[in-house]
Protein backbone atom coordinates (compact mmCIF):
# COMPACT_ATOMS: atom_id res chain seq x y z
CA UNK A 1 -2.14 -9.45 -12.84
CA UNK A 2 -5.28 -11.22 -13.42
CA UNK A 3 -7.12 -9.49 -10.66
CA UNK A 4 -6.96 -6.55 -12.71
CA UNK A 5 -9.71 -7.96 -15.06
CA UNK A 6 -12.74 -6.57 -12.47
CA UNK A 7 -13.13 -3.48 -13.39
CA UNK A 8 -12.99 -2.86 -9.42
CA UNK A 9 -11.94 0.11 -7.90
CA UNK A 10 -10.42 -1.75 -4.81
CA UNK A 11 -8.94 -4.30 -7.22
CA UNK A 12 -7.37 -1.54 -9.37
CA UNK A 13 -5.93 0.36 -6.30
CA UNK A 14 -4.16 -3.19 -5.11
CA UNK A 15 -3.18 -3.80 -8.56
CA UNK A 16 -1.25 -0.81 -8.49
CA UNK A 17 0.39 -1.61 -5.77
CA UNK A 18 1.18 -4.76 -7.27
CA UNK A 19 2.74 -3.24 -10.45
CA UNK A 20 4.67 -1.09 -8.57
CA UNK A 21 7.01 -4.28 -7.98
CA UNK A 22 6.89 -5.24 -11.78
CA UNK A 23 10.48 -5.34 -13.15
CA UNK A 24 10.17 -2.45 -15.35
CA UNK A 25 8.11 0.15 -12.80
CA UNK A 26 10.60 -1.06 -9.52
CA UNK A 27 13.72 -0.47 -11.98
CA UNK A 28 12.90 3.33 -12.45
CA UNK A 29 10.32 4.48 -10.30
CA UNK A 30 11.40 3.68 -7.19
CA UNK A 31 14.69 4.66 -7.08
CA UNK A 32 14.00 7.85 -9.28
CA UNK A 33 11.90 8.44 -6.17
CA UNK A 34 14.36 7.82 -3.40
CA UNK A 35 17.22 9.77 -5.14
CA UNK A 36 14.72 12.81 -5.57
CA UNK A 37 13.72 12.26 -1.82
CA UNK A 38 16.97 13.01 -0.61
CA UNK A 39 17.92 15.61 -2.41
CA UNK A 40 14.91 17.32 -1.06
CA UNK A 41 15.21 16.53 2.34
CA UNK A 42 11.82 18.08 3.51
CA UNK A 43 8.16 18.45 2.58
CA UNK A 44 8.42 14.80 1.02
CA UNK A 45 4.69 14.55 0.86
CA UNK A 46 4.63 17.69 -1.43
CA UNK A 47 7.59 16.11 -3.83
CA UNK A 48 5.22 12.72 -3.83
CA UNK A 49 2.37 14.13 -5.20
CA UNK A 50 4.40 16.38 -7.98
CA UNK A 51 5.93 13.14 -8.12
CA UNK A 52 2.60 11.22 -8.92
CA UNK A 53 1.37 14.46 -11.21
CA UNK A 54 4.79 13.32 -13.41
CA UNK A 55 3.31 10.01 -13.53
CA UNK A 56 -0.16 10.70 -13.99
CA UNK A 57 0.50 12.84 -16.96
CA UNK A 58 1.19 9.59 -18.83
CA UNK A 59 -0.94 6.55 -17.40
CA UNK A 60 -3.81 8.28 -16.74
CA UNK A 61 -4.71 9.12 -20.33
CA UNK A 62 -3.57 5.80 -21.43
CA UNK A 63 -5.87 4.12 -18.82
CA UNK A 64 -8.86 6.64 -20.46
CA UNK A 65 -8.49 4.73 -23.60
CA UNK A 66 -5.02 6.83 -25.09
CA UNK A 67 -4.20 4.00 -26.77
CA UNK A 68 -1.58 5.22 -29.23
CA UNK A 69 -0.26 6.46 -26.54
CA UNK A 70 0.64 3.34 -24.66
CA UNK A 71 1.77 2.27 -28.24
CA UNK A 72 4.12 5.06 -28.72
CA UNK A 73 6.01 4.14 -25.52
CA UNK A 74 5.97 0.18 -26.34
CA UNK A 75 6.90 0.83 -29.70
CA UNK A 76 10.36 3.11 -28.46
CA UNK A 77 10.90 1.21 -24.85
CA UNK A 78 14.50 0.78 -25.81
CA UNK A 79 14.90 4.20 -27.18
CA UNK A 80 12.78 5.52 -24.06
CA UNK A 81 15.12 3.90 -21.69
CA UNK A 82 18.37 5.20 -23.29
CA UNK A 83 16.93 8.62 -23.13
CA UNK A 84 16.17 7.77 -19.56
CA UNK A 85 18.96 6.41 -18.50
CA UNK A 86 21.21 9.81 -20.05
CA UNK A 87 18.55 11.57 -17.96
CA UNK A 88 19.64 9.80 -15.02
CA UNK A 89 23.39 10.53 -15.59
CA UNK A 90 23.05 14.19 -16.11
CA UNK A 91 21.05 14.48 -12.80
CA UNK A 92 23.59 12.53 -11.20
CA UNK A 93 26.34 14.62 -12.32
CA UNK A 94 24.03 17.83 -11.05
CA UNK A 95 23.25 15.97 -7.67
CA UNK A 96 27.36 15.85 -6.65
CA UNK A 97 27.27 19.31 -8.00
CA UNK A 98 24.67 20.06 -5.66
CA UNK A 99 22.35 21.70 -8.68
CA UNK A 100 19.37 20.89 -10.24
CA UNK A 101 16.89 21.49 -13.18
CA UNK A 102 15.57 24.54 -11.84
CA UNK A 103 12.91 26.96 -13.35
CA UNK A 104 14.29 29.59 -15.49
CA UNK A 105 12.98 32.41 -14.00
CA UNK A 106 13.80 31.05 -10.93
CA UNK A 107 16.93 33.76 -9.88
CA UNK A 108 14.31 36.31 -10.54
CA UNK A 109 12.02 35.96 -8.05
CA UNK A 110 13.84 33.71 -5.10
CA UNK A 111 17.18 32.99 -4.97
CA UNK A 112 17.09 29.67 -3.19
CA UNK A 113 14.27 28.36 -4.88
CA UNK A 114 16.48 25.92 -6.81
CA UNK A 115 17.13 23.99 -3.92
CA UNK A 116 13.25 22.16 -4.04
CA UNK A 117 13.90 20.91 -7.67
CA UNK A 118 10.28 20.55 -8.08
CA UNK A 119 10.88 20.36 -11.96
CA UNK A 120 13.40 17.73 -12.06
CA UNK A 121 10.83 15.55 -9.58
CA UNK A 122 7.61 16.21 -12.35
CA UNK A 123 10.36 15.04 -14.86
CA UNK A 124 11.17 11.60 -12.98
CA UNK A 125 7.90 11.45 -12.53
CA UNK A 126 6.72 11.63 -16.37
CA UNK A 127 10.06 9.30 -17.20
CA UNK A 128 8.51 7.02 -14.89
CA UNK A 129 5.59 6.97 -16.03
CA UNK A 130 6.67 6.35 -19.45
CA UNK A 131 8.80 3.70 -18.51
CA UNK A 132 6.25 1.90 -16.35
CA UNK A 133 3.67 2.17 -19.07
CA UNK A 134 5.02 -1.71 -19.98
CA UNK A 135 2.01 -2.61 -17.29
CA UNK A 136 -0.39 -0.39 -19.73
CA UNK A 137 -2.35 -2.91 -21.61
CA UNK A 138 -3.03 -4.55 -18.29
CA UNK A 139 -4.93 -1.41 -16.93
CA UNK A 140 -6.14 -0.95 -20.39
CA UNK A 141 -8.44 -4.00 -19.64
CA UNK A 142 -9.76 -2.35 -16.32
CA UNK A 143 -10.79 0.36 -18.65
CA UNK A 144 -12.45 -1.29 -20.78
CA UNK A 145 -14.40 -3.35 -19.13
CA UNK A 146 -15.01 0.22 -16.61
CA UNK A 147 -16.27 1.96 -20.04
CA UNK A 148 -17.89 -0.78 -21.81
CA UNK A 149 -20.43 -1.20 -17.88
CA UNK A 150 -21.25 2.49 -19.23
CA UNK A 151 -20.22 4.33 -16.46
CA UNK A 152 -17.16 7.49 -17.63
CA UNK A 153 -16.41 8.64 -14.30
CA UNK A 154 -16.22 4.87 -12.99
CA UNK A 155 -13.65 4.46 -15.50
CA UNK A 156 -11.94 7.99 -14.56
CA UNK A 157 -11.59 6.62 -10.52
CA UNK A 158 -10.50 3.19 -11.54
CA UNK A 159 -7.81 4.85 -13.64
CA UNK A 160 -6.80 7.27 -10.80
CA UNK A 161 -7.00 4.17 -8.37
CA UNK A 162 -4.60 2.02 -9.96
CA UNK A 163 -2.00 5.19 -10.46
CA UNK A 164 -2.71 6.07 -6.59
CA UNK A 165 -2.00 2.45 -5.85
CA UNK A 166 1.24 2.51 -7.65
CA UNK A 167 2.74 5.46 -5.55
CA UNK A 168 0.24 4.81 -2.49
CA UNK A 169 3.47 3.12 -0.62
CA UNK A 170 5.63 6.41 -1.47
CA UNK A 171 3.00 8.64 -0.26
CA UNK A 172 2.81 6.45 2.96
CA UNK A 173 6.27 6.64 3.61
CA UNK A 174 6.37 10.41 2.81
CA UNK A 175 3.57 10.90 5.34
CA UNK A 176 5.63 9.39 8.04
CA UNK A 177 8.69 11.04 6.81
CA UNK A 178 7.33 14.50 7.44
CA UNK A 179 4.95 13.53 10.62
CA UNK A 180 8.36 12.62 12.32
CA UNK A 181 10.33 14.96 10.75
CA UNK A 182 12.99 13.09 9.95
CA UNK A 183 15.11 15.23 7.98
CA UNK A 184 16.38 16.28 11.26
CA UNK A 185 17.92 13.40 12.11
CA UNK A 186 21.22 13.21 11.16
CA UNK A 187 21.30 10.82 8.91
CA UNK A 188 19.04 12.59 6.57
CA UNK A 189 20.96 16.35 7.64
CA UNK A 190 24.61 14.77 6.85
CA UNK A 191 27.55 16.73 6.51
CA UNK A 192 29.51 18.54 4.15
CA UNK A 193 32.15 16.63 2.28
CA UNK A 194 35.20 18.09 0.36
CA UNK A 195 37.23 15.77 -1.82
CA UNK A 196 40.46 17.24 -3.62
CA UNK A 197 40.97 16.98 -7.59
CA UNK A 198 44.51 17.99 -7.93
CA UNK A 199 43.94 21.65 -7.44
CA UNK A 200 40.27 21.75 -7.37
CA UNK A 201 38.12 21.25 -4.42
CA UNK A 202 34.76 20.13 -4.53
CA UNK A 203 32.36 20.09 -1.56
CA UNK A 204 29.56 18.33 -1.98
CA UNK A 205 26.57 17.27 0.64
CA UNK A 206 26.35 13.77 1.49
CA UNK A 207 22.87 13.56 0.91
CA UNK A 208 23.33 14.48 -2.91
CA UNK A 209 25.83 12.21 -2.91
CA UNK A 210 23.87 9.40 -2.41
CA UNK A 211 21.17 10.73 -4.70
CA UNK A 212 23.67 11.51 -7.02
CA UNK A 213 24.28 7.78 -6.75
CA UNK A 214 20.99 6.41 -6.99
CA UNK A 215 20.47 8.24 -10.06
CA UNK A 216 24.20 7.08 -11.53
CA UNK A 217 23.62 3.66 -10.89
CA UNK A 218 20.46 3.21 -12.54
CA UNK A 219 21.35 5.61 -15.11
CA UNK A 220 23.75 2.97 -15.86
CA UNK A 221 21.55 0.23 -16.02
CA UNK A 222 18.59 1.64 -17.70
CA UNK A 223 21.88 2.89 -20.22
CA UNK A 224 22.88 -0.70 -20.38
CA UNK A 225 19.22 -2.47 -21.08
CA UNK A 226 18.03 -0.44 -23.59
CA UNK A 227 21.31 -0.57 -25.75
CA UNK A 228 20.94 -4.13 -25.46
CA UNK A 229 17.97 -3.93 -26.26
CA UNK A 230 16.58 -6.28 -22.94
CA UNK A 231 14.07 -3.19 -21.39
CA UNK A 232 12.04 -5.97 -19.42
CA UNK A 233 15.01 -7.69 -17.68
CA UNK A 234 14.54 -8.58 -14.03
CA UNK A 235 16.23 -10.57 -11.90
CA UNK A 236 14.66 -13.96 -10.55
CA UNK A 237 14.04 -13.08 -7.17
CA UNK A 238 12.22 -9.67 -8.14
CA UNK A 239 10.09 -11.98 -10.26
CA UNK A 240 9.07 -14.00 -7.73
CA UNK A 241 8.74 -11.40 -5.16
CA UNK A 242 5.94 -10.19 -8.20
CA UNK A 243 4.20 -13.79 -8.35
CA UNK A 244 3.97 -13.70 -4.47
CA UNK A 245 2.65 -10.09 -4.07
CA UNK A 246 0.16 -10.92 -6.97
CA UNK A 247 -1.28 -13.77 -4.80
CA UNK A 248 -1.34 -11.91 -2.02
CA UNK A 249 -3.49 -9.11 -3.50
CA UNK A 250 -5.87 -11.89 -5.16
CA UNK A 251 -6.45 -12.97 -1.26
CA UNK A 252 -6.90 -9.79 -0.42
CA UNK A 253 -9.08 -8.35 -3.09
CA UNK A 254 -11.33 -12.08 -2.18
CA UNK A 255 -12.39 -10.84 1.02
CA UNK A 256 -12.71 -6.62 0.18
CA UNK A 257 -14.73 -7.38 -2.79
CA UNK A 258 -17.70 -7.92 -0.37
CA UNK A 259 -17.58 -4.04 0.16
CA UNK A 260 -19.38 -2.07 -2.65
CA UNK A 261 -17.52 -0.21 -5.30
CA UNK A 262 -18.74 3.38 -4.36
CA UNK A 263 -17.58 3.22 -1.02
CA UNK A 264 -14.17 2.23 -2.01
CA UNK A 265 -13.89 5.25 -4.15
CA UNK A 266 -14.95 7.29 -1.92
CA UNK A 267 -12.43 6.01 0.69
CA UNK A 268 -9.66 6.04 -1.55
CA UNK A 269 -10.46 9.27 -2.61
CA UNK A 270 -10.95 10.85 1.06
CA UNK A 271 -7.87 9.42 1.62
CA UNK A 272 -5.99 11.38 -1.21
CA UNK A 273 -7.69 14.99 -0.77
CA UNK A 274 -6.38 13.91 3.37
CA UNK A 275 -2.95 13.63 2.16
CA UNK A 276 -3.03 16.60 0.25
CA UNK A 277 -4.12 18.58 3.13
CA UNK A 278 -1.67 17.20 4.89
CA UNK A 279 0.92 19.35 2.10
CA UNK A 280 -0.95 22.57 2.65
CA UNK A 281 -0.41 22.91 6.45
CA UNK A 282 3.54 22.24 5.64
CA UNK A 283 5.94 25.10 5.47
C-alpha cells in the first residue's frame, strides 16, 4: 500500500481499489454485496450507492482524522466480526424466508416495500465498513499528509476517493447490470422452489437462496475467525493476488501522476454525480 503515502487523489482512488482485495475488506464486503444484489434483483445501482452510504458512514470520518474511531474498531475486530458474522446468519435465515430487515413503518404506507431491503443493504454496508476499517491507518496517512499541505477540502476528496475506489468496481458492475437489464434474464428471475419438512412446506425463491447462502457461508467464517480470534486470516493466493494488484496500481499511478490533482477530482467526482443520475432516471 505504499502508493497510498501521496496524498494524491488519483493515487487514493486506485488505492481503494486496491484495498478492496485486502483479506479483511474481500472477506465481507464483497460478498455482503453480492448476496444483497440478488436479493434485490433490480435498480442495483441504487442498492450500490446505499451500499457505499453504509460504508462511508464509517471510513470517511476515520479518513477526516476520527481517529478513536479507527481505534474503537481495531481494538474489538474480533468482537466486531462475531457480531458480524451472527448478522450474517440471521439475514441468511431471513433470505430462505424470503424477508428482510424492513422499515417499521413500512406496512403503513406500502405494502411491498419490504421487498427493496434498503435497510438491511445500509447495514452491510456500515458492517463493512467497520470490518474493512483494518486498511484505516493506511488512509489515515493520505490524510495526513492531505491536511498537514493545508488544504481541508483536499483532504475531504482524497477521503471520498479512496472510499469511491473501494466500491468503484461494484458500482461498475451495477451500471452494467441495470444498462442491460439483466434481472430479466433468467438466471437472475429464477424460479420458485418448494422443499417439504415433514408436514411443512416452504417455498422459497432461488435467488434468496443463493443470497441466503452467501450470507450463511460467510456468516460462518467471519463466526469462525473472530472466535478464534485470527480476524486478518487470508488465504495465500488472495495474498498474492494483493501484492500483484498493488504493483499494478504503483505502474499505473507512475504514468497518471503526470495529470494534475484538480482535474482528477473533478473527474472522479463527475463521474459519481453521473452515476447517481444514472439512479434517478430508474424506476
Amino acid at each position: 500500500m505504499d502508493i497510498l503515502f501521496s496524498a494524491s487523489i488519483i493515487a487514493s482512488f486506485l488505492a481503494g481499489m486496491v484495498a478492496l482485495f485486502a483479506p479483511c475488506c474481500i472477506t465481507v464486503l464483497l460478498p455482503a454485496y453480492l448476496g444483497s444484489a440478488f436479493r434485490e434483483k433490480k435498480n442495483i445501482l441504487k442498492m450500490s450507492f446505499i451500499f457505499f452510504a453504509g460504508i462511508s458512514v464509517v471510513l470517511i470520518p476515520i479518513g477526516m482524522g476520527a481517529a478513536g474511531l479507527a481505534s474503537v474498531f481495531s481494538n474489538f475486530h474480533k468482537e466486531l466480526y462475531i457480531f458480524g458474522g451472527v448478522f450474517m446468519i440471521i439475514l441468511a435465515y431471513l433470505s430462505f424466508l424470503g424477508k428482510g430487515i424492513s422499515l417499521p413503518f413500512a406496512k403503513k404506507i406500502k405494502p411491498k416495500l419490504n421487498s427493496a431491503h434498503p435497510k438491511s443493504v445500509f447495514f452491510l454496508g456500515i458492517l463493512s465498513g467497520a470490518a474493512t476499517s483494518c486498511c484505516a491507518p493506511v488512509l489515515a496517512g493520505v490524510m495526513t499528509l492531505a491536511v498537514i499541505s493545508g488544504t481541508f477540502w483536499k483532504a475531504l476528496i482524497v477521503t471520498f476517493a479512496y472510499v469511491f475506489g473501494m466500491t468503484f468496481p461494484l458500482f461498475v458492475t451495477a451500471y452494467f447490470y441495470d444498462k442491460f437489464k439483466l434481472e430479466n434474464s433468467k438466471i437472475i428471475q429464477g424460479k420458485l422452489l418448494s422443499f417439504k419438512f415433514g408436514t411443512k412446506k416452504l417455498m422459497v425463491h432461488s435467488t434468496n437462496l443463493f443470497a441466503g447462502f452467501i450470507f450463511l457461508v460467510v456468516g460462518v467464517t467471519m463466526l469462525a475467525l473472530g472466535l478464534r480470534g485470527d480476524a486478518f486470516w487470508a488465504p495465500s493466493f488472495q495474498v498474492k493476488v494483493g501484492e500483484a494488484l498493488n504493483r499494478w496500481s504503483q505502474n499505473v499511478f507512475s504514468v497518471l501522476d503526470n495529470v494534475p490533482d484538480f482535474i482528477w477530482g473533478i473527474i472522479i467526482i463527475s463521474f459519481f454525480v453521473f452515476l447517481f443520475y444514472r439512479t434517478k432516471k430508474q424506476k
